[in-house]
Protein backbone atom coordinates (compact mmCIF):
# COMPACT_ATOMS: atom_id res chain seq x y z
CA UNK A 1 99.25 56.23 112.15
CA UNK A 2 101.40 55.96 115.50
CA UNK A 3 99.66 57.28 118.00
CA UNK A 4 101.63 60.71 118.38
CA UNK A 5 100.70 60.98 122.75
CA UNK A 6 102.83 57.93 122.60
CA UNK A 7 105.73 59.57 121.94
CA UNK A 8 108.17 61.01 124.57
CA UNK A 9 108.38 64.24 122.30
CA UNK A 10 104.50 64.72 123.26
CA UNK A 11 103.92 67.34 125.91
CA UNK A 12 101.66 65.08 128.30
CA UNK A 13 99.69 68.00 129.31
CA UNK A 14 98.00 68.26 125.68
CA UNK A 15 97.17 64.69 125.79
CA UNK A 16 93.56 65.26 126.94
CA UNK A 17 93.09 68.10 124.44
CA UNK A 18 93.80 65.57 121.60
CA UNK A 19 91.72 62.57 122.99
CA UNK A 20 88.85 65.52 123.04
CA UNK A 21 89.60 66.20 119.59
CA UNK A 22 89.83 62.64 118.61
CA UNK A 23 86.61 62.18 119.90
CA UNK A 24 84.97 64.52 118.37
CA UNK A 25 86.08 62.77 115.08
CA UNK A 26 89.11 64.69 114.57
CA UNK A 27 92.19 63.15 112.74
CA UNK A 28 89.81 60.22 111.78
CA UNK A 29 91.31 61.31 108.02
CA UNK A 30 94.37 62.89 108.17
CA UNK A 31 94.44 66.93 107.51
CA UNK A 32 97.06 67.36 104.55
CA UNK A 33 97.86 71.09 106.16
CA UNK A 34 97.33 72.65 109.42
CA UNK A 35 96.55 76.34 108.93
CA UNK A 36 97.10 79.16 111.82
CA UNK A 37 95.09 82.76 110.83
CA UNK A 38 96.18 85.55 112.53
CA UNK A 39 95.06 88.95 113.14
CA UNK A 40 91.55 89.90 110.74
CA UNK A 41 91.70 86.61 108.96
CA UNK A 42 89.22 84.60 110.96
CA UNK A 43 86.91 84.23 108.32
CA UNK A 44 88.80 82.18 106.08
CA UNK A 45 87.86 79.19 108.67
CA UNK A 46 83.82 79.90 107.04
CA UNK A 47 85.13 78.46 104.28
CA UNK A 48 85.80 75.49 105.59
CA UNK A 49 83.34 72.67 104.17
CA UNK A 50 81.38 70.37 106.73
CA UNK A 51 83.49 70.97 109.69
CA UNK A 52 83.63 69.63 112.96
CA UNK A 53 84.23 73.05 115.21
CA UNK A 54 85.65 72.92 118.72
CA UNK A 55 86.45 76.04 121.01
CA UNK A 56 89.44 76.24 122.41
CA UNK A 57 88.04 77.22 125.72
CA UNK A 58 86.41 73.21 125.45
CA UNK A 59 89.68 71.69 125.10
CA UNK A 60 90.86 69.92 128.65
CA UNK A 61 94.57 71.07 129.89
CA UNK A 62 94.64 73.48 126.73
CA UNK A 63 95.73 77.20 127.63
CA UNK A 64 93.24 79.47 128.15
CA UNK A 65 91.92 82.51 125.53
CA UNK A 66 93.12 85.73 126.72
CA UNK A 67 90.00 87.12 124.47
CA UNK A 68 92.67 89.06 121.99
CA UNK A 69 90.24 91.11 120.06
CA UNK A 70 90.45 89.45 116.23
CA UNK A 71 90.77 86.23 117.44
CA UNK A 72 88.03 83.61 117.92
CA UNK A 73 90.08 81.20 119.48
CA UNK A 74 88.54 77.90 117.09
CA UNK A 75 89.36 74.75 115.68
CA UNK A 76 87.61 73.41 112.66
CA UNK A 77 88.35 70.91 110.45
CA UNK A 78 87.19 69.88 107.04
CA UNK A 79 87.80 70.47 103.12
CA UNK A 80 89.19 74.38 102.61
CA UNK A 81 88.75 74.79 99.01
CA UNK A 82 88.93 71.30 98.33
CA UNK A 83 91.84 70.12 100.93
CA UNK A 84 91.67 68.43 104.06
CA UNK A 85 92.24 71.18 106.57
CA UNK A 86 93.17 71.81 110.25
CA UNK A 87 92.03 75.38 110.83
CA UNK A 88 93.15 77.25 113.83
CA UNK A 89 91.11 80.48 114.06
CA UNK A 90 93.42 82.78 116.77
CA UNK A 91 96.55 82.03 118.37
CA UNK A 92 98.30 82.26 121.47
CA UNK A 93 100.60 85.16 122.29
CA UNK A 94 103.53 85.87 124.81
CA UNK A 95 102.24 89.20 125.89
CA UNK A 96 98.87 87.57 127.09
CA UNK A 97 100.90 85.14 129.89
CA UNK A 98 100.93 81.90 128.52
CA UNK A 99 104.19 79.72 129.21
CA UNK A 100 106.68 79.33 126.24
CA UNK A 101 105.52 75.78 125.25
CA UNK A 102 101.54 76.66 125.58
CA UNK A 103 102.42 79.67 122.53
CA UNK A 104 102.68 76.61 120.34
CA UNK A 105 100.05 74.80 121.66
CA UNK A 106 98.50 74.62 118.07
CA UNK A 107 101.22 72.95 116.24
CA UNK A 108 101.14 70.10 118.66
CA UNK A 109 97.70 69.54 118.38
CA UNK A 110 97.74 69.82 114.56
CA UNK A 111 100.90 67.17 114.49
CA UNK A 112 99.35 64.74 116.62
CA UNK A 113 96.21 65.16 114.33
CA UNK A 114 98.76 63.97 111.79
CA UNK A 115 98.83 67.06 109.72
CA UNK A 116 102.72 67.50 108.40
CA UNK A 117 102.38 70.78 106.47
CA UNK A 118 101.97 74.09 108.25
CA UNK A 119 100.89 77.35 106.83
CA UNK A 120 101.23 80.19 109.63
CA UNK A 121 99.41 83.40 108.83
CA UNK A 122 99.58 87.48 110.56
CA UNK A 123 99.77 90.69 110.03
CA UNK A 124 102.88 92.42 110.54
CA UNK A 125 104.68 95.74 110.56
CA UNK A 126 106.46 96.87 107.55
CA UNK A 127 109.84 98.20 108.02
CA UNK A 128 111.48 97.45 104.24
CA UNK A 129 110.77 100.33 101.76
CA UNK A 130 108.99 98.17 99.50
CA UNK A 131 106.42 96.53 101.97
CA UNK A 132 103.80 99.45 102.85
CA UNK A 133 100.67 98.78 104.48
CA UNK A 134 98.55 96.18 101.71
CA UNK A 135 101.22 94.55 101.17
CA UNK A 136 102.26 91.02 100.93
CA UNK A 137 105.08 89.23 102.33
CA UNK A 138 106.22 85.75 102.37
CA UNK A 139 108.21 84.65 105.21
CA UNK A 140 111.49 82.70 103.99
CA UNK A 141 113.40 83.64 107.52
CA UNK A 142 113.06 85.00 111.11
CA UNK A 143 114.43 86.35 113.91
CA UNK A 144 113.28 85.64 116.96
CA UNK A 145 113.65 88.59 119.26
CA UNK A 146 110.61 87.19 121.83
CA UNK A 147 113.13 86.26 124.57
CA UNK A 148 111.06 83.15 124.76
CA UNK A 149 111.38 79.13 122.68
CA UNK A 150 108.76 76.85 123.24
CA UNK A 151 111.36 73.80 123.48
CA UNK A 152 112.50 75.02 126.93
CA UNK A 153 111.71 72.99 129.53
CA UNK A 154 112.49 69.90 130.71
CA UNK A 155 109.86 67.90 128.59
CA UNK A 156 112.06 68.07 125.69
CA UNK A 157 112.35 66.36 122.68
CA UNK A 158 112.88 63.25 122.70
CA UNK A 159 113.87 60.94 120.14
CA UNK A 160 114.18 64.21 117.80
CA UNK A 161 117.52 66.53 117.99
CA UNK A 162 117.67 67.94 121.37
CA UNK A 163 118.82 71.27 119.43
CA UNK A 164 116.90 71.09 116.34
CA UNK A 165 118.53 73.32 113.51
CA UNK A 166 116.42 76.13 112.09
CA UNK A 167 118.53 76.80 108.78
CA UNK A 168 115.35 75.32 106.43
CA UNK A 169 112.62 76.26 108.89
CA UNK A 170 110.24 77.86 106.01
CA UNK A 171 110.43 75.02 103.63
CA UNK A 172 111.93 76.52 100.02
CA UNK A 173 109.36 74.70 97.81
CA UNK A 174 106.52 75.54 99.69
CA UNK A 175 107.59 78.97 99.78
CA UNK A 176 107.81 78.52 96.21
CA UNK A 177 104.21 77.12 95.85
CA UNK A 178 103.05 79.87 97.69
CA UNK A 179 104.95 82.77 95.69
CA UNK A 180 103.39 81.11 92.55
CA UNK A 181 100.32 81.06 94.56
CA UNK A 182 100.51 84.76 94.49
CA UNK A 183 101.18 85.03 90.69
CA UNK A 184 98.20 83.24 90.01
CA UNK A 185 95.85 85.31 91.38
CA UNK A 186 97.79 88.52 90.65
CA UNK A 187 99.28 89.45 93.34
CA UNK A 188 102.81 89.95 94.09
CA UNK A 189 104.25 88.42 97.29
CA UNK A 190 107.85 89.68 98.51
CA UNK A 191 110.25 87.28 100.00
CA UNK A 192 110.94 88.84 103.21
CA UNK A 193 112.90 88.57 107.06
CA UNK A 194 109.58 88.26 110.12
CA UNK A 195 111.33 89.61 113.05
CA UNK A 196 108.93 88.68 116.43
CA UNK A 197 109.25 91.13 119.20
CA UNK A 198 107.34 90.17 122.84
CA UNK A 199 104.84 93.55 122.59
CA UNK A 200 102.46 94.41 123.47
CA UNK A 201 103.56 97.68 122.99
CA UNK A 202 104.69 98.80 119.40
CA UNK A 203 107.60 99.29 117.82
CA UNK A 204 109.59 102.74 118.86
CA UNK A 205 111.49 104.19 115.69
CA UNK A 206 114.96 103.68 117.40
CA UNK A 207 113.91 99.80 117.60
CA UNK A 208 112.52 99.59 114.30
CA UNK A 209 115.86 101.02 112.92
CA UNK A 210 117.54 98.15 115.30
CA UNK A 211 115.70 95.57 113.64
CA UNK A 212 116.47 96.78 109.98
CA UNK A 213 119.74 96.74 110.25
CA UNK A 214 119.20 93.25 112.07
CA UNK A 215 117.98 92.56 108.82
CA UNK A 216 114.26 92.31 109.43
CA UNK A 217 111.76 93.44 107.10
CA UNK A 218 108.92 93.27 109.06
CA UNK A 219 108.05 92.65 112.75
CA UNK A 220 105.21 90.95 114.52
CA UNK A 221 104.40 89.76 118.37
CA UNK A 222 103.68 85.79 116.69
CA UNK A 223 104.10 83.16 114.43
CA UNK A 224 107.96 82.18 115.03
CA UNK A 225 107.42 80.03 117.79
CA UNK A 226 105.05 77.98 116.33
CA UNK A 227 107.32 77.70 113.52
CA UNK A 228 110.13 76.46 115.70
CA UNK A 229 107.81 74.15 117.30
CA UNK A 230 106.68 72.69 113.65
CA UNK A 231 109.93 72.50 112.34
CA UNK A 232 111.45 70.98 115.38
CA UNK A 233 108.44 68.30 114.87
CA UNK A 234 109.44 67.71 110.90
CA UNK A 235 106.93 69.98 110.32
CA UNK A 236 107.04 71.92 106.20
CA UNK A 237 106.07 75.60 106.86
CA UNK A 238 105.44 78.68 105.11
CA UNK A 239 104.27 81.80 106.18
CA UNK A 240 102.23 84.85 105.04
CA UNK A 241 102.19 88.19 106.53
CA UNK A 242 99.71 90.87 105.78
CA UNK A 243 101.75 94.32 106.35
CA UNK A 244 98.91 96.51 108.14
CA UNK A 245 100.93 99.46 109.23
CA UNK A 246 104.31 100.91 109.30
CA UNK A 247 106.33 99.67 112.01
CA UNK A 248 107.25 102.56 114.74
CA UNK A 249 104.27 104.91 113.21
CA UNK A 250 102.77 107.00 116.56
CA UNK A 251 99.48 106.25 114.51
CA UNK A 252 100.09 102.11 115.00
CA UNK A 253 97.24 100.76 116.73
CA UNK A 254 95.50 96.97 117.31
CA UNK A 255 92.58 98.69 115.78
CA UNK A 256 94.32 99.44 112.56
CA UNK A 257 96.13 96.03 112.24
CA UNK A 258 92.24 94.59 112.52
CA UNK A 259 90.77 96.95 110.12
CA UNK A 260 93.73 96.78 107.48
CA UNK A 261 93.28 93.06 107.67
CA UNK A 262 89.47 92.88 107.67
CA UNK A 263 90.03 95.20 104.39
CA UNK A 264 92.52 92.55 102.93
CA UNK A 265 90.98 89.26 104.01
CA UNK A 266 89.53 88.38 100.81
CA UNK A 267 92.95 89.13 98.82
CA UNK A 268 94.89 87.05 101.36
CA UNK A 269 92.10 84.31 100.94
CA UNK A 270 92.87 84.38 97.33
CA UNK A 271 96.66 83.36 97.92
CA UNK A 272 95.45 80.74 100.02
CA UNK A 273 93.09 79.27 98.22
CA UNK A 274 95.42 78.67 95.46
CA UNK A 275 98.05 77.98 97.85
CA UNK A 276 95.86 74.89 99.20
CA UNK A 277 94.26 73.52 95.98
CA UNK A 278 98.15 72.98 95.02
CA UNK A 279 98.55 70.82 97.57
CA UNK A 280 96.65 68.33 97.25
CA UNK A 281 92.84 66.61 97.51
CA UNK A 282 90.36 66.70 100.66
């Protein structure tokens, strides 16, 4: 594999985070998918088979944790349900500080671990009639309402488009892998629109009614620019969002979004279990 810090698309400032990894015996056989769990979904990384762990808080030049409650802030990697996994246990967020590029801090790692298949997990808002709280909802587009894109900057990328198109970002036959995912352990995933607002405030009703008729059905504070990031890279991505509340309630609360997804954990470990043992062997 070419080594991936020796490419001018490489932010040089995650360089020593990957020789740590690498190290640490990391990459040594290539992850087949890089998974990212968001909010009440940190247990799926138990799961994982003989891992090799690493905090990100022990990873040189890598952004600090802002200590989000739900999130661990871990890398493991090791056979999830029999694939070779990359599991990122918490995730960066543009409310906590960090600089555009550092929210997608993650996906860089993951590529230059060689993984080339991203699954992006969170729990989201519901703002379609059909997508109460429980519910599932597979991400096939999004609208990035952050005001922030990790490609700004003047470490751009190089030798890939300067102005990478977005129109496939969530890869159609994953999406379909993972919607057939769903079937097979009975549950029904909706094709949906993630809009991603900067929080961390909530939603107000007069902006959830904005982002309907944006065409969002359901609105976060993640995921899309790690997406960008991945599919800028040549990444495939899906995502899954866990609808814990509904968006612009005066009852929404970080505590609910944790407890709704502690509640649902094992159902959305279900989808990805069969999700993974599609794709391929450890």
């Amino acid at each position: 594999m070419t080594d991936a810090t020796q490419h001018p698309a490489f932010p040089q400032d995650f360089v020593p985070a990957l020789a740590h990894l690498k190290r640490r015996g990391f990459g040594e056989t290539l992850p087949a998918v890089a998974l990212i769990l968001g909010s009440g979904f940190g247990d799926v990384e138990q799961e994982v088979v003989g891992p090799l762990r690493c905090p990100y808080s022990d990873l040189p030049g890598f952004p600090r944790p802002a200590g989000t409650a739900g999130h661990v802030c871990r890398v493991s990697q090791g056979a999830l349900w029999g694939t070779n996994a990359l599991v990122f246990r918490g995730r960066y967020h543009a409310y906590e500080g960090h600089a555009p590029r550092d929210l997608a801090a993650c996906v860089w790692v993951a590529h230059g671990l060689g993984a080339r298949t991203l699954v992006v997990t969170n729990a989201a808002g519901g703002i379609r009639q059909d997508l109460p709280p429980g519910s599932l909802m597979a991400i096939r587009d999004h609208i990035n309402l952050m005001g922030v894109n990790p490609l700004v900057g003047p470490q751009r990328l190089a030798g890939a488009s300067a102005f990478p198109p977005m129109g496939a970002a969530y890869d159609a036959g994953l999406r379909g892998r993972l919607l057939e995912a769903g079937r097979g352990v009975g549950e029904r995933l909706l094709p949906g629109v993630y809009a991603a607002v900067l929080g961390p405030s909530f939603e107000t009703p007069a902006e959830v009614e904005m982002l309907r008729r944006l065409g969002a059905d359901a609105v976060g504070m993640s995921t899309i620019p790690e997406v960008i990031t991945g599919s800028a890279l040549g990444m495939r991505a899906c995502g899954l969002s866990l609808i814990t509340n509904r968006a612009g309630s005066a009852q929404d609360s970080h505590q609910q979004v944790l407890q709704v997804g502690t509640e649902n954990a094992d159902r959305v470990a279900g989808v990805l279990k069969a999700l993974l043992q599609n794709l391929g062997p450890a």
